[in-house]
Every structure is written in structure tokens, then in C-alpha cells.
C-alpha atoms as a PDB file:
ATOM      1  CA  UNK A   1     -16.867  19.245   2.751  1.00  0.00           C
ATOM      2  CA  UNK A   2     -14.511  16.458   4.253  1.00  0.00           C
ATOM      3  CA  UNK A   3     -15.780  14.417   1.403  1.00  0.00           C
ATOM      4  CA  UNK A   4     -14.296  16.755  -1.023  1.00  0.00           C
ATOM      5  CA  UNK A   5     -11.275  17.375   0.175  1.00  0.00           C
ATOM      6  CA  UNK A   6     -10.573  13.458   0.418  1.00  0.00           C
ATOM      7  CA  UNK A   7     -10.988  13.202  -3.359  1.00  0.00           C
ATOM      8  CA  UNK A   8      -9.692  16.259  -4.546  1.00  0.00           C
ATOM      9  CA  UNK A   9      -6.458  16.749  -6.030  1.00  0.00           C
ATOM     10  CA  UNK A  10      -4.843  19.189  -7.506  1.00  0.00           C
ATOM     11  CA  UNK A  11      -1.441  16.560  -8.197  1.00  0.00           C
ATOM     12  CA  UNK A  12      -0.224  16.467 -12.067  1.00  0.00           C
ATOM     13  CA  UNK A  13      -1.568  14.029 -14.659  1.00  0.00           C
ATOM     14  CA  UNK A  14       1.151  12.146 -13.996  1.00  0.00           C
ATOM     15  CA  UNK A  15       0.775  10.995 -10.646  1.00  0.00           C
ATOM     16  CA  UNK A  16      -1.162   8.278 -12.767  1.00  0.00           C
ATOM     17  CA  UNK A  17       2.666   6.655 -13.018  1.00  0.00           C
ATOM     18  CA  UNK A  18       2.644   6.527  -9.142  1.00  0.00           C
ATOM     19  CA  UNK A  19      -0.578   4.929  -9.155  1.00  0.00           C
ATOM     20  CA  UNK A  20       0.113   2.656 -11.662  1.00  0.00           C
ATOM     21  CA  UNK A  21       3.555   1.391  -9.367  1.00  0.00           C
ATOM     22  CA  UNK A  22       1.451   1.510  -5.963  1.00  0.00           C
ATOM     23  CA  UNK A  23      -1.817  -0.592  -7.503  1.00  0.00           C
ATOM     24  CA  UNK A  24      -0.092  -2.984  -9.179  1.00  0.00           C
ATOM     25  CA  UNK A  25       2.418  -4.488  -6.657  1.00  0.00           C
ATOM     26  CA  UNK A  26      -0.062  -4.309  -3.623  1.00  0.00           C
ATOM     27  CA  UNK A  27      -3.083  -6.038  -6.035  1.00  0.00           C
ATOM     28  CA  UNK A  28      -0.632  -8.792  -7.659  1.00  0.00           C
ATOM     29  CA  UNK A  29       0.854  -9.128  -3.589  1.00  0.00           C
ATOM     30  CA  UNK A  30      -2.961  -9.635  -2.196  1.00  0.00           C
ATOM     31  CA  UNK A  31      -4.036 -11.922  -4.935  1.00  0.00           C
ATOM     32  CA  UNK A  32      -0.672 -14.186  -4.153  1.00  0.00           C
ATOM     33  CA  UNK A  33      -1.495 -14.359  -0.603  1.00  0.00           C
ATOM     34  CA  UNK A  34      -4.757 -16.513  -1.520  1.00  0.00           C
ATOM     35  CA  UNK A  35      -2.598 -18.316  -4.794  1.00  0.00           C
ATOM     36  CA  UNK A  36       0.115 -18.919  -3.158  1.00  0.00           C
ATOM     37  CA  UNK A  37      -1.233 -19.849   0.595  1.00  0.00           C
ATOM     38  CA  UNK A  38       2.820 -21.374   1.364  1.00  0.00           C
ATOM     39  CA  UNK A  39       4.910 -19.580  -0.457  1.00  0.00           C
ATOM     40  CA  UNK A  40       3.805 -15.599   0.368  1.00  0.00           C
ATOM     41  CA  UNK A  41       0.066 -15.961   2.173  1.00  0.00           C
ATOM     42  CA  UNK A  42      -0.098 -18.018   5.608  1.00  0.00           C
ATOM     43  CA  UNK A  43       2.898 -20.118   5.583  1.00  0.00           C
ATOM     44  CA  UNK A  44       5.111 -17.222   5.221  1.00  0.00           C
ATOM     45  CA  UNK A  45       3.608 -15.311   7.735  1.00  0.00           C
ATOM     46  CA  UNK A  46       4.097 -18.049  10.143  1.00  0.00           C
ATOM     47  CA  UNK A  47       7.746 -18.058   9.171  1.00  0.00           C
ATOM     48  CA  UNK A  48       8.024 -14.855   9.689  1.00  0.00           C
ATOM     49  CA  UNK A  49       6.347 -15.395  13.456  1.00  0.00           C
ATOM     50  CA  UNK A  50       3.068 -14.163  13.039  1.00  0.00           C
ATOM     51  CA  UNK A  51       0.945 -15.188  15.416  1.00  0.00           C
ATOM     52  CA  UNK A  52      -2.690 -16.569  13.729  1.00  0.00           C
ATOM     53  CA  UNK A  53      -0.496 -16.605  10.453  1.00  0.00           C
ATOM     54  CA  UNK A  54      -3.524 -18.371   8.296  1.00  0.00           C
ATOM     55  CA  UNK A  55      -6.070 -15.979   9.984  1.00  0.00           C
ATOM     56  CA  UNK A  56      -3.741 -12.616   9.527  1.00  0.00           C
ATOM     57  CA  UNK A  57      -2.327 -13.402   5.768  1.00  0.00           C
ATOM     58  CA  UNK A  58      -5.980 -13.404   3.838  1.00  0.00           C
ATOM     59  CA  UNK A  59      -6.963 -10.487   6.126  1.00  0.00           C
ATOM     60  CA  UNK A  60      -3.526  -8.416   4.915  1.00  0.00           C
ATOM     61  CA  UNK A  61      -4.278 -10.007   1.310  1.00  0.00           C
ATOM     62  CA  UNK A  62      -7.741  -8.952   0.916  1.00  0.00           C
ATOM     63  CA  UNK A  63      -6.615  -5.213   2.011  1.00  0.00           C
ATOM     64  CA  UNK A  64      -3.950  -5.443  -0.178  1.00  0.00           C
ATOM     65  CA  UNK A  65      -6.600  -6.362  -3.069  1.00  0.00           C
ATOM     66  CA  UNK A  66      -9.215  -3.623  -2.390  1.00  0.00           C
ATOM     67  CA  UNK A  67      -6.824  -1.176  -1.693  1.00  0.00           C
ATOM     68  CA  UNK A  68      -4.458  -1.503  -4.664  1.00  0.00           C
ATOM     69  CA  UNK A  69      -7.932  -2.046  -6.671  1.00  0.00           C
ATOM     70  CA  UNK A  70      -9.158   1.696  -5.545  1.00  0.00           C
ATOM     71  CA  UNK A  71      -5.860   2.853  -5.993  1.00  0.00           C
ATOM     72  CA  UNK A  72      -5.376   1.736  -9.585  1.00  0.00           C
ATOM     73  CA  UNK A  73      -8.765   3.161 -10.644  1.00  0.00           C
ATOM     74  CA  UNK A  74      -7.959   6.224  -8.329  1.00  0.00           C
ATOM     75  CA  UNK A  75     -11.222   6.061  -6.387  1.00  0.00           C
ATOM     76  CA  UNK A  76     -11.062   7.360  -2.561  1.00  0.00           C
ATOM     77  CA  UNK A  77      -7.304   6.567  -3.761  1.00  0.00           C
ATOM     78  CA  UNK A  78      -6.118   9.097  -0.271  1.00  0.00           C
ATOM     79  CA  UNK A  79      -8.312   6.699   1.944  1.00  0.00           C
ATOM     80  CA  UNK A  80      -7.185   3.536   0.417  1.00  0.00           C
ATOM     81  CA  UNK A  81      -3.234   4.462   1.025  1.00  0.00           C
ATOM     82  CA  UNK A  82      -4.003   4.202   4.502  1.00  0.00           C
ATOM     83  CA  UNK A  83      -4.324   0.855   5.330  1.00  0.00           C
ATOM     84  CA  UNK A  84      -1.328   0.116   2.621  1.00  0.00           C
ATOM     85  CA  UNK A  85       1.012   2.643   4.601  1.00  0.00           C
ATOM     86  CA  UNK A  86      -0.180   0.180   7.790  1.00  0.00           C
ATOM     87  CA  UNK A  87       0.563  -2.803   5.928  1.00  0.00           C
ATOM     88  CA  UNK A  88       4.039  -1.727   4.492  1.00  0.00           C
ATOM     89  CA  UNK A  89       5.267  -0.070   8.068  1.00  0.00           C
ATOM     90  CA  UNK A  90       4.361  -3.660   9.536  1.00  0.00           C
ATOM     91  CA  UNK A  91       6.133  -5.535   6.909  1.00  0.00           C
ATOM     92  CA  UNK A  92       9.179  -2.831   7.523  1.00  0.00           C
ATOM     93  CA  UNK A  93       9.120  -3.753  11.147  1.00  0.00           C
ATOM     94  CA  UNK A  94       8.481  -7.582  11.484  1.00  0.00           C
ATOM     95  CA  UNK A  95      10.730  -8.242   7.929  1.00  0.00           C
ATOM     96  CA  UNK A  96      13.377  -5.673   7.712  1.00  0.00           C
ATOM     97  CA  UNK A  97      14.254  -4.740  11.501  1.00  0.00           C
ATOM     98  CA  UNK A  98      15.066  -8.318  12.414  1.00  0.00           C
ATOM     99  CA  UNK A  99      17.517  -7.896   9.285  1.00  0.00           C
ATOM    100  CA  UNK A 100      19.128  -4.777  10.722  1.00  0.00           C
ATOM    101  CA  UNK A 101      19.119  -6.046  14.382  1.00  0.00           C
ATOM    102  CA  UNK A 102      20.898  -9.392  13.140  1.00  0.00           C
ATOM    103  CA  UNK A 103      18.544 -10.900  15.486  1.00  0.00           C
ATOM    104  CA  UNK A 104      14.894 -12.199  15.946  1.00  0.00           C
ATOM    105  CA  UNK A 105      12.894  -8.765  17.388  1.00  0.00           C
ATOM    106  CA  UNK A 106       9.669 -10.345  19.747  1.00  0.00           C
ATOM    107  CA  UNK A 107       7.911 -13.114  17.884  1.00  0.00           C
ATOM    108  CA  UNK A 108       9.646 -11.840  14.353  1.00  0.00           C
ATOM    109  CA  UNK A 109      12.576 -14.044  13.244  1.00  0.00           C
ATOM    110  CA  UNK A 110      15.508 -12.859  10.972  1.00  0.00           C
ATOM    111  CA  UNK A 111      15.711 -14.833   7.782  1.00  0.00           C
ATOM    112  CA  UNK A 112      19.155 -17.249   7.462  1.00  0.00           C
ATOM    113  CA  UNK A 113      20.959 -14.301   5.165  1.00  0.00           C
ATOM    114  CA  UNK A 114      24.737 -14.287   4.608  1.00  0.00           C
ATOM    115  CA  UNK A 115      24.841 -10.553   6.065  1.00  0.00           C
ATOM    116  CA  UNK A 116      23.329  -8.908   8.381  1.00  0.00           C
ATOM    117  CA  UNK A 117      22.987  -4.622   9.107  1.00  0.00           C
ATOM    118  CA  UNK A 118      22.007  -1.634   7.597  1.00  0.00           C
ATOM    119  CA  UNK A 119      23.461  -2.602   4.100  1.00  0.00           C
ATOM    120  CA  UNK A 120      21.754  -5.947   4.059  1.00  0.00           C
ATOM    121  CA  UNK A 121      18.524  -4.000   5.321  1.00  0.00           C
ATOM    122  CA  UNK A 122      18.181  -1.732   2.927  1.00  0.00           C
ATOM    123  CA  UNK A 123      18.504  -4.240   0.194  1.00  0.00           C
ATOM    124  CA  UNK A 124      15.998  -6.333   1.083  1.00  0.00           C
ATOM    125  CA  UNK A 125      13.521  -3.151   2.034  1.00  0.00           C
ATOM    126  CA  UNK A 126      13.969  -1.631  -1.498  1.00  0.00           C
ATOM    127  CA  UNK A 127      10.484  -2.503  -2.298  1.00  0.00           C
ATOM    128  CA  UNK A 128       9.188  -1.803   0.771  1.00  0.00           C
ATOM    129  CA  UNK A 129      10.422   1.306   0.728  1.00  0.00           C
ATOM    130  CA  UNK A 130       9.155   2.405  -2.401  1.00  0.00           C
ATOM    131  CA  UNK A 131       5.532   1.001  -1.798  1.00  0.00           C
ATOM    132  CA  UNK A 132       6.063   3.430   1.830  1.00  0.00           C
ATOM    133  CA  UNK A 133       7.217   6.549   0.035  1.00  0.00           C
ATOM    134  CA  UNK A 134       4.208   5.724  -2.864  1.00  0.00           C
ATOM    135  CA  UNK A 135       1.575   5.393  -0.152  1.00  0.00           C
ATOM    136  CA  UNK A 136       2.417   8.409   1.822  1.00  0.00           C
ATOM    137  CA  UNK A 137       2.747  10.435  -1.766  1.00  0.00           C
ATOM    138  CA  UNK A 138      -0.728   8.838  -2.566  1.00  0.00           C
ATOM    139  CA  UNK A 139      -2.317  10.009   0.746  1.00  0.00           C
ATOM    140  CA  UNK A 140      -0.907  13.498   0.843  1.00  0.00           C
ATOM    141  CA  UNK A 141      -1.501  14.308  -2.863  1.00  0.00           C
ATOM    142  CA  UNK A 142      -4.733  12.288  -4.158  1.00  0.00           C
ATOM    143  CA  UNK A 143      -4.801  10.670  -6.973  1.00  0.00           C
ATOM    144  CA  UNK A 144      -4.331  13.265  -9.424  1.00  0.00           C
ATOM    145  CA  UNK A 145      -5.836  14.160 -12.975  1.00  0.00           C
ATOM    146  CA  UNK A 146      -6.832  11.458 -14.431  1.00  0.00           C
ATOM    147  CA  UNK A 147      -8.778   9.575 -11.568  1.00  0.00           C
ATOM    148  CA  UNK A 148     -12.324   8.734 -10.892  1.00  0.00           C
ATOM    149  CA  UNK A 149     -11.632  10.855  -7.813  1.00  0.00           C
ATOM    150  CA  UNK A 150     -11.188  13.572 -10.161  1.00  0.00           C
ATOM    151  CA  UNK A 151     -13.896  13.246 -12.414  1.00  0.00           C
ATOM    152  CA  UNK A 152     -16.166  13.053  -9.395  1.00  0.00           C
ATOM    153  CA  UNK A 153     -14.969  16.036  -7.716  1.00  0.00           C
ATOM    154  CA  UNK A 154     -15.202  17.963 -10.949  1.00  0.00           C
ATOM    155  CA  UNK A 155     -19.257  16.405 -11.492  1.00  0.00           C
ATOM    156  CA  UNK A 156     -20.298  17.245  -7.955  1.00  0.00           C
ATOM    157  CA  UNK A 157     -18.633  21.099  -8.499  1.00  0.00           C
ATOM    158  CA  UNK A 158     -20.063  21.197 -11.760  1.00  0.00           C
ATOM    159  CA  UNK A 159     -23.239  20.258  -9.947  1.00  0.00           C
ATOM    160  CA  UNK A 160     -23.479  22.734  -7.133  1.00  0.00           C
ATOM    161  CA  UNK A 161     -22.626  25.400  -9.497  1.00  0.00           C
ATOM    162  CA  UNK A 162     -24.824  24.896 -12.103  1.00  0.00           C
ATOM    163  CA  UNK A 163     -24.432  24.149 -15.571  1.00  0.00           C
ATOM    164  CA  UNK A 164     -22.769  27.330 -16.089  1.00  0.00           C
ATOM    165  CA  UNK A 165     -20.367  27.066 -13.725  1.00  0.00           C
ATOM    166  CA  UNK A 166     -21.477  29.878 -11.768  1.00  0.00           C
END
């Protein structure tokens, strides 16, 4: 029964759209960690202050890749939002708080910006937050109508009821 209820969904057709938004950015962000190893994978986590930096980027990138993957296809799509809620709350907090604060937080460093504060903050964290409030949508409604999670949930019902739905 837990199985079911992680890939049912009872969300509109349209949650596709969210899908769509959430799969795309976290796939095309995990594939540039490996393309891009200085620019967005290890080297920018070490800017940033991650510790391990060339360990810690692929590992974030490959979740990023199988999890947007799932996501996009909309299999196990409230399982997969988990680890991208992690991933965006930790880019929130080592990125964007250093940006509020003005101010390195721990081994995080704020970026050279022109401003610093909530304004500044939220600028910067518009994609973040959008990827945040996607994930959590993601995770509390499933993936919707037109997802493998769907069509499975529907076969297995269709199963255990017979072929007259009974």
C-alpha cells in the first residue's frame, strides 16, 4: 500500500508544466556539473567553500541527473523531489544566506556583489526559489495525469480488480 500511495496522484493533467520546469533545470544543472567541471561542477563549489568540492559537485550532479530524469518522465516523481528539495535548501543556505548576511556564514563565502540584503537575496534566489516551491509541489502532489506514475497506478488497479474493474 505505501507503494501506491507514492505514485498515485490525483493532481491535474497539467502538473505536466511543473514537471516539465522542475526536470529540465535540475537535468541540464547535473549534466553541467560534469561539462563544465570549473565553471558550475567542482571549481564552483570550492568557491563557494565546500569542503571536498571535486568529491561533493559530481555527487550533487549525478542526483541532480537521476532525479530531474524521473521527474521529467514522472516515474517515483514524489520520491525523486526529495533529494532535489535537499539539494535546493543547501544551495539556499550556502549561496543565498551569505548574500543576505553580507558576510561569509561558516565555510560559505558571499560572492563580491555590489549589494548586499534581502533585496539582493531574493534576486539572486529567484531560481532557487522556484526549483524549492516546484519540488515541494512535486512531492506533495505526484506527478499528475499524464505520468508513468500514473499509468502504473492505473495497470496495477486495473490488475487487482480484474479486467472488469470490479
Amino acid at each position: 500500500m505505501r507503494t501506491r500511495a507514492l505514485i498515485e496522484s490525483r493532481a491535474p493533467a497539467a502538473t505536466i508544466l511543473v514537471r516539465l520546469m522542475i526536470g529540465t533545470v535540475f537535468l541540464s544543472e547535473g549534466l553541467q556539473k560534469f561539462l563544465f567541471v570549473a565553471e558550475v561542477g567542482g571549481g564552483r563549489f570550492a568557491r563557494i567553500g565546500f569542503p571536498h568540492a571535486d568529491r561533493v559537485a559530481p555527487f550533487v550532479g549525478s542526483f541532480e541527473i537521476a532525479c530531474g530524469l524521473l521527474v521529467l518522465i514522472g516515474l517515483l516523481t514524489r520520491l525523486a523531489a526529495l533529494p532535489l528539495l535537499v539539494v535546493i535548501l543547501t544551495a539556499l543556505a550556502t549561496t543565498k544566506l551569505p548574500i543576505l548576511l553580507g558576510r561569509d556564514v561558516g565555510p560559505f563565502h558571499a560572492p563580491a556583489l555590489q549589494r548586499y540584503g534581502f533585496w539582493a537575496m531574493a534576486h539572486e534566489a529567484r531560481t532557487d526559489w522556484s526549483m524549492l516551491l516546484g519540488s515541494a509541489f512535486l512531492a506533495l502532489v505526484g506527478a499528475g495525469r499524464w505520468s508513468l506514475d500514473a499509468w502504473i497506478a492505473a495497470r496495477t488497479s486495473r490488475d487487482r480488480n480484474g479486467p472488469t474493474g470490479r
